[in-house]
Protein backbone atom coordinates (compact mmCIF):
# COMPACT_ATOMS: atom_id res chain seq x y z
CA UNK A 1 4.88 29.61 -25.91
CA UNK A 2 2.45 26.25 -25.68
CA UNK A 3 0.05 28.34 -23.36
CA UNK A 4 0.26 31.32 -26.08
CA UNK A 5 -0.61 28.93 -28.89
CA UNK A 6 -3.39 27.32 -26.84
CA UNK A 7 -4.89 30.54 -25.83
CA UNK A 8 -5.33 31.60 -29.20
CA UNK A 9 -6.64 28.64 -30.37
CA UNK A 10 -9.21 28.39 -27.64
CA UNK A 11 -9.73 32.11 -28.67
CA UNK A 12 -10.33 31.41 -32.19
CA UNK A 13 -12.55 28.32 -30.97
CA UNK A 14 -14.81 30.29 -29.22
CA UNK A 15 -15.13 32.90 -31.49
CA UNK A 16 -16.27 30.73 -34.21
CA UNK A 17 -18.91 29.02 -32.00
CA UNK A 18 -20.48 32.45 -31.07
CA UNK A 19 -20.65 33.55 -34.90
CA UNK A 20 -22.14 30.39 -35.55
CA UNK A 21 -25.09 30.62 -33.26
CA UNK A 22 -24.89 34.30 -34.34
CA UNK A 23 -24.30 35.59 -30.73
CA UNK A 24 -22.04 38.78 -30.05
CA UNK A 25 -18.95 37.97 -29.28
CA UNK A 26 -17.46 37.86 -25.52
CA UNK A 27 -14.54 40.73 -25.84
CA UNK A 28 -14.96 44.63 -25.72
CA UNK A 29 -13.86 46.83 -28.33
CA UNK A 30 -10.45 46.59 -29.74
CA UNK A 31 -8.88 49.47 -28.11
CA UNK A 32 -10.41 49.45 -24.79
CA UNK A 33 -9.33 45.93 -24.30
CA UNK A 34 -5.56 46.21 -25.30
CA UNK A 35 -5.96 49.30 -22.70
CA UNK A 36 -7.43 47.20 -19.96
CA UNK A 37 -4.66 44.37 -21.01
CA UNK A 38 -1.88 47.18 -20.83
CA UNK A 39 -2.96 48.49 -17.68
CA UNK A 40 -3.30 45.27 -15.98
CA UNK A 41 0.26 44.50 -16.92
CA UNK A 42 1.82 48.12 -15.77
CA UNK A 43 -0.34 47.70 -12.46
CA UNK A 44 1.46 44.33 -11.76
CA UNK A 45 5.11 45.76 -12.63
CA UNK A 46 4.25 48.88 -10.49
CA UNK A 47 3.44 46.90 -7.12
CA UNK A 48 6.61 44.58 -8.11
CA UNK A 49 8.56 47.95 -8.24
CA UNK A 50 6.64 49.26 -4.77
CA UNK A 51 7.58 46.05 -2.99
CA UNK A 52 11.00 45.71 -4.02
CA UNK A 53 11.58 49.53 -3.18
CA UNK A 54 9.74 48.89 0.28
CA UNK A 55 11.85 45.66 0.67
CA UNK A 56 15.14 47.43 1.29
């Protein structure tokens, strides 16, 4: 939970500091980033699912 809270702080942090100096901000569109986030988390539970199926 401390590294969730920190993450979005750091988050919001940043993202103030870019709409200050009125630069875009680093993060792709809404949807295509919870994708890429989704994905990234299915890919990992697949190969832990491959390796424990391989395992036995």
């Amino acid at each position: 939970m401390k590294a969730t809270v920190f993450a979005l702080f750091t988050g919001l942090l940043v993202g103030l500091i870019f709409s200050f100096l009125k630069l875009p901000l680093p993060a792709p569109n809404v949807l295509p980033g919870i994708a890429g986030i989704v994905g990234i988390y299915l890919g990992g539970q697949l190969f832990m699912y491959i390796t424990k199926l391989l395992g036995r």
